[in-house]
Protein backbone atom coordinates (compact mmCIF):
# COMPACT_ATOMS: atom_id res chain seq x y z
CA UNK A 1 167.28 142.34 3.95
CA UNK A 2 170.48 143.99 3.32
CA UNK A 3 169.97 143.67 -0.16
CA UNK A 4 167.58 146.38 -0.59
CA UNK A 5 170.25 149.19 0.12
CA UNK A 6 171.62 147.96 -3.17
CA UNK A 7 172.30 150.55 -6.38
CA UNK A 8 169.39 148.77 -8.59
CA UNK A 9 166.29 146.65 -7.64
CA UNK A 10 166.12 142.95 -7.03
CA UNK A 11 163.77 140.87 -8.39
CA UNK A 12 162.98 137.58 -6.34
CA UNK A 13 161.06 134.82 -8.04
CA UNK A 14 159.99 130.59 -7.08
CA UNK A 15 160.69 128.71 -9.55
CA UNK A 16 159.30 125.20 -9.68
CA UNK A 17 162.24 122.52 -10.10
CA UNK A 18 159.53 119.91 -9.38
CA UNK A 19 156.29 119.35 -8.28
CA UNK A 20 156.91 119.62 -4.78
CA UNK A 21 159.52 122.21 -4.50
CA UNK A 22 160.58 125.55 -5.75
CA UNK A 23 163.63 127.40 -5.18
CA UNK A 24 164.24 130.57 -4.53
CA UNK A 25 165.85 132.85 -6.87
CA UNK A 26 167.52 136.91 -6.52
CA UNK A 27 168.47 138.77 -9.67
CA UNK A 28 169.66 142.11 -10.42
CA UNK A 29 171.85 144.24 -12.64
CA UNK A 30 172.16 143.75 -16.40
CA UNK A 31 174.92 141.87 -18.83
CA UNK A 32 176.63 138.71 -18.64
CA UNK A 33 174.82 136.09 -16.45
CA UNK A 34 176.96 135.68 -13.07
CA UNK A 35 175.79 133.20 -11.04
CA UNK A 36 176.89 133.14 -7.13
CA UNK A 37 176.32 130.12 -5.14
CA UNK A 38 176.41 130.64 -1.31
CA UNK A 39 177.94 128.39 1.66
CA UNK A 40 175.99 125.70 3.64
CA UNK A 41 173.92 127.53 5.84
CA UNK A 42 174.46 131.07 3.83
CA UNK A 43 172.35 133.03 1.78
CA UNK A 44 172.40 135.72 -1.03
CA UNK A 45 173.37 138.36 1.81
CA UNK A 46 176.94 136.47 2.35
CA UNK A 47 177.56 138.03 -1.42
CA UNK A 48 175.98 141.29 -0.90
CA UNK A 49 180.18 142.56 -1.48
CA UNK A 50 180.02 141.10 -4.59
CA UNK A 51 176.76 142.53 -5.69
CA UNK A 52 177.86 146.09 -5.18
CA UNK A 53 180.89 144.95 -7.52
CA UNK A 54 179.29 143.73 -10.41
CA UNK A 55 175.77 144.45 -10.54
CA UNK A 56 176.73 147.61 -12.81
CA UNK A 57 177.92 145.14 -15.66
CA UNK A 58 176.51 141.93 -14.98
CA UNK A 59 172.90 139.99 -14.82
CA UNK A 60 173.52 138.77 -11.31
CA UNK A 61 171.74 135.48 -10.15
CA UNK A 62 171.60 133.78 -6.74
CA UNK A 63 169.76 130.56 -6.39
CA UNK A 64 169.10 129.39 -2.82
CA UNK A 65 169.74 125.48 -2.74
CA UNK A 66 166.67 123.50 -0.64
CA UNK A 67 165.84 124.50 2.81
CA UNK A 68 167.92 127.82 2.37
CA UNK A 69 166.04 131.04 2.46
CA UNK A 70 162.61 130.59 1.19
CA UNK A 71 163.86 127.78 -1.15
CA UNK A 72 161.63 124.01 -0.27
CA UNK A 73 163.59 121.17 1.45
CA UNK A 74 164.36 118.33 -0.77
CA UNK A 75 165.61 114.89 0.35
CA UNK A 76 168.21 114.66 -1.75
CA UNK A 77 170.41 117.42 -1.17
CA UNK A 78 173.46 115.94 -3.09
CA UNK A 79 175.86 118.42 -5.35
CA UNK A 80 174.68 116.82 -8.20
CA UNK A 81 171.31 116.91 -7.58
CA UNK A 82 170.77 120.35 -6.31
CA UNK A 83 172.83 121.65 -9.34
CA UNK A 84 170.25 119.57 -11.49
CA UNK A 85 168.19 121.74 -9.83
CA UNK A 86 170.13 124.87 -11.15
CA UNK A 87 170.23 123.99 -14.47
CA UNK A 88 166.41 123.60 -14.54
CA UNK A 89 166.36 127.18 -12.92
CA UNK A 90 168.33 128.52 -15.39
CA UNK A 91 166.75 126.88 -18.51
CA UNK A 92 163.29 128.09 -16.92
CA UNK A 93 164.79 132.14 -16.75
CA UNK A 94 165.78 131.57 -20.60
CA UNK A 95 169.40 132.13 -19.68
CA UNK A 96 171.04 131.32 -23.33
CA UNK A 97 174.16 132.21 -22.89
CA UNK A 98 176.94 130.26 -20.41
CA UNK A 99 177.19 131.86 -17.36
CA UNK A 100 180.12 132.29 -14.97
CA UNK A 101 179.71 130.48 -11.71
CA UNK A 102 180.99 131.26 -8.52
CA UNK A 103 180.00 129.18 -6.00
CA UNK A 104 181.68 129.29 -2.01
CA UNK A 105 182.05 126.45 0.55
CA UNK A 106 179.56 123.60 -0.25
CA UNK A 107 178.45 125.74 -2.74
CA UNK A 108 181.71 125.33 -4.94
CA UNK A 109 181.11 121.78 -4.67
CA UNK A 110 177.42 122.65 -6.31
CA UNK A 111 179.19 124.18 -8.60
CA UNK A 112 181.81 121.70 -9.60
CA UNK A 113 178.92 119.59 -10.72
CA UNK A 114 177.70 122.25 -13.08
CA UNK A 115 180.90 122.56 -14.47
CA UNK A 116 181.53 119.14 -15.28
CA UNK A 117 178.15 117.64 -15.71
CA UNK A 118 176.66 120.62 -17.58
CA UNK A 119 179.48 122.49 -19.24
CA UNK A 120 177.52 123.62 -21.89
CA UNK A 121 175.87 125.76 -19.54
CA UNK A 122 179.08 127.48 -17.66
CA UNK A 123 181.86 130.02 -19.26
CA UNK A 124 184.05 129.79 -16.41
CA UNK A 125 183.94 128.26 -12.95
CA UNK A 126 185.21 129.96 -9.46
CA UNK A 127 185.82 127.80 -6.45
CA UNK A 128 185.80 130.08 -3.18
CA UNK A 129 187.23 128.42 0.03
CA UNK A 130 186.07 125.24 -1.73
CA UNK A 131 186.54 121.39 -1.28
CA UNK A 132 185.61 118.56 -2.82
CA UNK A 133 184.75 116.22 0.53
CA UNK A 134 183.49 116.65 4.21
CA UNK A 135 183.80 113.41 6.15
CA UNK A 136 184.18 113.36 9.79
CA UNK A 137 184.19 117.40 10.13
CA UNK A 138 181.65 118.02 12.17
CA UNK A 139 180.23 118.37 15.81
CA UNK A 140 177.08 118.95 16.84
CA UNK A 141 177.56 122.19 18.76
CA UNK A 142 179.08 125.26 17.60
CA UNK A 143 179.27 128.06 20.33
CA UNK A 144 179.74 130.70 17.50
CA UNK A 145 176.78 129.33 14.38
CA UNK A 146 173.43 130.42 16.57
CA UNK A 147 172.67 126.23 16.42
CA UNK A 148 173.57 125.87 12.84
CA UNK A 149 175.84 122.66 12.92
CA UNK A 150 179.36 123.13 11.75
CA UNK A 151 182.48 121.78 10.56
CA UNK A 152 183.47 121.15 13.72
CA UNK A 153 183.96 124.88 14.51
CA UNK A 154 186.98 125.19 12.42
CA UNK A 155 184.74 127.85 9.93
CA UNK A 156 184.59 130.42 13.14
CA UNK A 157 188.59 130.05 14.73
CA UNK A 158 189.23 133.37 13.01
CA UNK A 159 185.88 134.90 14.85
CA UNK A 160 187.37 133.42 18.06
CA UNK A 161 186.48 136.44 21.13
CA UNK A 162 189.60 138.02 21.75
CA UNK A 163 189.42 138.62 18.09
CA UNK A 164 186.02 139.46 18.18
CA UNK A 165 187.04 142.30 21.33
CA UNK A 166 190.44 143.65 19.61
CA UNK A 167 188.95 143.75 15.97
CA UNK A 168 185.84 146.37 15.43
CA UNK A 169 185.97 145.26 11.61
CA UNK A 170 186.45 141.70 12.26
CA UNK A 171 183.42 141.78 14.57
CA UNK A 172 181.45 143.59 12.41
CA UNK A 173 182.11 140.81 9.39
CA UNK A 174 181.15 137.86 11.88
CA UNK A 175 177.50 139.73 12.41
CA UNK A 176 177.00 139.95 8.59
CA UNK A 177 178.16 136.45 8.00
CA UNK A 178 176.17 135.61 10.87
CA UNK A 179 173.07 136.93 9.74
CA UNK A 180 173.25 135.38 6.00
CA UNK A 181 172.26 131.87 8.24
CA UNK A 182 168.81 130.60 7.09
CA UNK A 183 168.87 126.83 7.85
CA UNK A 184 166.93 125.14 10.35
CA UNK A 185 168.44 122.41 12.28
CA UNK A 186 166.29 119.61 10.98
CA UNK A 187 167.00 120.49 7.19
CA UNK A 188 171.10 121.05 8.72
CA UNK A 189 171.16 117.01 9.37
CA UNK A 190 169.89 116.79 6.08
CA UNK A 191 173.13 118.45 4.24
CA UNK A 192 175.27 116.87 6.95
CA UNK A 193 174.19 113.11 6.14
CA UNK A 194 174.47 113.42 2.48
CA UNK A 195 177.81 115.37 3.23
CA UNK A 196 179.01 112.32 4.84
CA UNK A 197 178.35 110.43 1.82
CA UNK A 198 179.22 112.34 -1.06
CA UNK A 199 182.74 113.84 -2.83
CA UNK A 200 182.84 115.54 -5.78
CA UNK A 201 186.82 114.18 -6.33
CA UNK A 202 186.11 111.99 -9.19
CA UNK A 203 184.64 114.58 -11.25
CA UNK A 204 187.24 117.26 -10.82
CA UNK A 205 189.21 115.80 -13.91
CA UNK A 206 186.16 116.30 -15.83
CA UNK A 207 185.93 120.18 -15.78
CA UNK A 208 187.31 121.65 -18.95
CA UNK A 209 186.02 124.96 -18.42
CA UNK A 210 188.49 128.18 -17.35
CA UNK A 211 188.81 127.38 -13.69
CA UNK A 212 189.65 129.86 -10.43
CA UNK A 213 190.30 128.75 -7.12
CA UNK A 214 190.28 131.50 -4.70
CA UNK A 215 191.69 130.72 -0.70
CA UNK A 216 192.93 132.18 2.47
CA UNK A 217 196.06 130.97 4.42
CA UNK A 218 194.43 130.81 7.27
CA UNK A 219 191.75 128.86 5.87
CA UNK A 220 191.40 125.06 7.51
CA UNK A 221 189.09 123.68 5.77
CA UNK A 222 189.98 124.85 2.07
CA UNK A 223 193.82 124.41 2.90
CA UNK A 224 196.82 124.27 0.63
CA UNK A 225 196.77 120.80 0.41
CA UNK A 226 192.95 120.45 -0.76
CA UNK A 227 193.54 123.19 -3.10
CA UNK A 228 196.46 121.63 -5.04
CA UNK A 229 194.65 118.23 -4.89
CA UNK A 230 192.08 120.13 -6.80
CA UNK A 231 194.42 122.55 -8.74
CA UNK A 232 196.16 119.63 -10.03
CA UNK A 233 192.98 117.67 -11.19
CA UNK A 234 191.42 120.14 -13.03
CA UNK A 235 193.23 120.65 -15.87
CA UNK A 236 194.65 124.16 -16.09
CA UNK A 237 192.99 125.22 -13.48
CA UNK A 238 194.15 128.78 -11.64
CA UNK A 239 194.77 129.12 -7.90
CA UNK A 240 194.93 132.57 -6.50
CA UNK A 241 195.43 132.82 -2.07
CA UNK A 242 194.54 135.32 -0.17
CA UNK A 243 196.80 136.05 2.53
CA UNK A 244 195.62 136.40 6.31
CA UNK A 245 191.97 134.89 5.11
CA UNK A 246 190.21 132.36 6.49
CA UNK A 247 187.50 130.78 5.21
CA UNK A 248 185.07 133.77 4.40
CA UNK A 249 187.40 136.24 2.35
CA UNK A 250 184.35 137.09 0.07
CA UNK A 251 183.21 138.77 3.40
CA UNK A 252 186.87 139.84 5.32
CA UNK A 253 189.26 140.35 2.41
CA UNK A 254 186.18 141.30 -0.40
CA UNK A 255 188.41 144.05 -2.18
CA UNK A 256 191.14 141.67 -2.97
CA UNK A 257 188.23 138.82 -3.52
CA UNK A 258 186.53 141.05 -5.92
CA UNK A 259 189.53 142.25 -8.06
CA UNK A 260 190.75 139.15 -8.25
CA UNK A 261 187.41 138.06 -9.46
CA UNK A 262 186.89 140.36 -11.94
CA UNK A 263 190.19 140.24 -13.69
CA UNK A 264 189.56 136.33 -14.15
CA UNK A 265 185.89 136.58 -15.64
CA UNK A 266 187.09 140.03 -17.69
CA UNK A 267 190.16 138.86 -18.64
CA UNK A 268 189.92 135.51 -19.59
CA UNK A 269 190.85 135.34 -22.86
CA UNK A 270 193.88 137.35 -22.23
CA UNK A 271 195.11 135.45 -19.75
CA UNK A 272 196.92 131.79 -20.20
CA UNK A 273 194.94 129.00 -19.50
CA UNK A 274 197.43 128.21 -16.46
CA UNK A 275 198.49 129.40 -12.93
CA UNK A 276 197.52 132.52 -11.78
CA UNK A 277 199.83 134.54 -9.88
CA UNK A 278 200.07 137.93 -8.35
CA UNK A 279 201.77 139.65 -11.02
CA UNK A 280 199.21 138.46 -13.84
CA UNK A 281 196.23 139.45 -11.59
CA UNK A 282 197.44 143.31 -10.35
């Protein structure tokens, strides 16, 4: 794991969320609690950027949802459920503080739960390449995902080959991001049918926490348009885009990810509760 060329140890723990299944949980560092939620499919090596950031001034925590990494498969597999899940894992670490979430793909959509349903728990909330729905967005072959079902291929365009050939650095991100995939197929149709049936849209308006959205232009699933759906439903929410990213720029465009990251979370108080632009963020 690429996580042991890391500055400080990890420590890597199960912790029981009920009787029949544990989840899998990476800390590091010390300081604030910063919580990073991967992608569907992803684990904690899709942040391993954003580890060598912060782990020098924060307690860094990354919870595997079900059926990721050495995490146990649940049935339900819902946003709301699996951050139920979270908040047990955190209450069982004796995290007392609120912690700042960042949480990626179908991870922001974990996320968006814990920031609504369990505010108490989060200081601020980042949504990375997020959405709040998948319906009809998928196919059942992806040529680029090693058999890990996608949204109908639109995650890899950017990794397309002639890309891949011309780019050494682009090809080199596609084999990290490639081999943070720990998902079986089986456990895949599980995410996929309750993605079909689930949307986090009705509790955007409920987040009152400091809120970041982070995107790339070239992002099609987290577009423009999804982004101001959910920019304008969470109230005073930020919205920061990366230009030339697609839907990975904690892995492509991680310098600009990471500052942008870190100037939210340090600078919160400093900064008006409102849109976030490129002149308040440099």
């Amino acid at each position: 794991m690429l996580l042991q060329s890391l500055p400080v140890k990890s420590q890597i723990q199960n912790i029981s969320v009920s009787p029949e299944i544990k989840l899998e949980v990476i800390t590091m560092g010390q300081g604030s609690p910063l919580l990073f939620i991967p992608g569907f499919g992803m684990t904690a090596q899709l942040w391993l950027r954003q580890l060598e950031y912060f782990v020098a001034h924060h307690r860094i925590i990354i919870i595997h949802p079900p059926a990721h990494g050495k995490s146990d498969a649940s049935d339900d597999v819902s946003p709301s459920k699996i951050a139920q899940y979270f908040v047990q894992v955190l209450k069982a670490m004796n995290i007392h503080e609120s912690v700042d979430v960042v949480g990626t793909s179908y991870g922001s959509q974990i996320a968006q739960c814990l920031a609504a349903r369990h505010s108490a728990m989060v200081n601020t909330l980042t949504i990375a390449n997020g959405f709040y729905e998948l319906k009809d967005r998928f196919s059942p072959t992806d040529p680029f995902a090693g058999g890990i079902i996608s949204f109908g291929g639109e995650l890899w365009l950017e990794f397309n080959e002639q890309s891949l050939q011309e780019n050494e650095k682009l090809h080199k991100d596609y084999l990290f991001i490639k081999d943070s995939i720990s998902l079986d197929s089986v456990d895949a149709l599980t995410y996929i049918d309750s993605f079909t049936k689930t949307s986090t849209r009705e509790i955007l308006k409920d987040i009152k926490v400091p809120t970041l959205m982070i995107s790339g232009t070239g992002d099609r699933l987290s577009t423009r348009e999804v982004n101001n759906t959910m920019h304008d439903l969470v109230s005073g929410s930020q919205f920061y885009s990366i230009e030339g990213a697609g839907h990975f720029a904690c892995v492509t465009h991680h310098r600009e990810f990471n500052e942008t990251l870190n100037h939210f979370i340090s600078r919160r108080k400093e900064i008006p509760f409102g849109e976030l632009t490129h002149e308040n963020v440099d």
